[in-house]
Protein backbone atom coordinates (compact mmCIF):
# COMPACT_ATOMS: atom_id res chain seq x y z
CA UNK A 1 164.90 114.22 29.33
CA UNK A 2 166.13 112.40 26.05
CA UNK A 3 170.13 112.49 25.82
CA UNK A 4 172.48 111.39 23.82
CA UNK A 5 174.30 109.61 26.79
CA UNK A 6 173.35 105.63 26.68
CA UNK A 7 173.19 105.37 30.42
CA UNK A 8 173.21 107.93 33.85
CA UNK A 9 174.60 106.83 36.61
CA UNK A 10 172.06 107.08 39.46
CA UNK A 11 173.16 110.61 40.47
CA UNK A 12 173.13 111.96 36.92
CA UNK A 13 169.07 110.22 35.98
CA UNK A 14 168.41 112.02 39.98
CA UNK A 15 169.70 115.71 38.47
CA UNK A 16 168.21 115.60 35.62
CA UNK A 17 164.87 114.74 36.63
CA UNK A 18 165.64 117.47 39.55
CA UNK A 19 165.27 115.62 42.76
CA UNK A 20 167.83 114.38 45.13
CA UNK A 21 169.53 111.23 45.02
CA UNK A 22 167.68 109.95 48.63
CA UNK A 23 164.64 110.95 46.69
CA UNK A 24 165.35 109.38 43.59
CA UNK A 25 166.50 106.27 45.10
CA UNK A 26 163.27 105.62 47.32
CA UNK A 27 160.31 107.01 44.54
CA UNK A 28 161.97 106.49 40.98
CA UNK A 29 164.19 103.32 41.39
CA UNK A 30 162.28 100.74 42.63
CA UNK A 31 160.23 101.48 39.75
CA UNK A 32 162.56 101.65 36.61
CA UNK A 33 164.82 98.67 35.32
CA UNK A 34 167.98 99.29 35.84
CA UNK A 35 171.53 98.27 34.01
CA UNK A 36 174.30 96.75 36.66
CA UNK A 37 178.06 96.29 36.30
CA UNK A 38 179.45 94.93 39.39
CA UNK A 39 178.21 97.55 42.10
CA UNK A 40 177.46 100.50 39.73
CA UNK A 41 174.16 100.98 38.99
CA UNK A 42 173.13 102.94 35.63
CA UNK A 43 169.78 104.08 34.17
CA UNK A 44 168.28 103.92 30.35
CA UNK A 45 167.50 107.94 29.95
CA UNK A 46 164.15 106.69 28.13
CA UNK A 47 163.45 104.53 31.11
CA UNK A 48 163.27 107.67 33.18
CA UNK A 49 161.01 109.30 29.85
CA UNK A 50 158.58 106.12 31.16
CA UNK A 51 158.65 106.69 34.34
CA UNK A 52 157.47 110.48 33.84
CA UNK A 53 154.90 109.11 31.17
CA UNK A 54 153.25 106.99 33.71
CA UNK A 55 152.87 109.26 36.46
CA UNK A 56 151.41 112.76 33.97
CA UNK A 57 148.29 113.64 34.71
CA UNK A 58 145.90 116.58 34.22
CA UNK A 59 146.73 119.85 36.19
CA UNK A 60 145.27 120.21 39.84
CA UNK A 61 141.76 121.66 39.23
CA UNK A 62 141.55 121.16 35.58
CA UNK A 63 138.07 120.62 34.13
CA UNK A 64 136.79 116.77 33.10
């Protein structure tokens, strides 16, 4: 997910995570800081990198 782009608008962090921008606004966004200027809202690409981070976790049915 790294890019050289400083900031995604929320549309561009939604595409490339692949999910919809209803989706990404309800599950990602209330969980990543965010950067405002006036009404538009933009996204840190390594904030989305954390958000993945925090949510990995071993495959379904992998062994302990």
């Amino acid at each position: 997910m790294s890019s050289s782009r400083t900031l995604y608008t929320r549309k561009e962090a939604a595409a490339s995570m692949g999910m919809s921008l209803s989706t990404w606004e309800r599950r990602v966004q209330p969980d990543v800081r965010v950067v405002t200027v006036g009404q538009l809202i933009l996204v840190r690409p390594a904030e989305l990198d954390r958000w993945v981070r925090e949510r990995e976790r071993a495959p379904i049915g992998a062994v302990r």
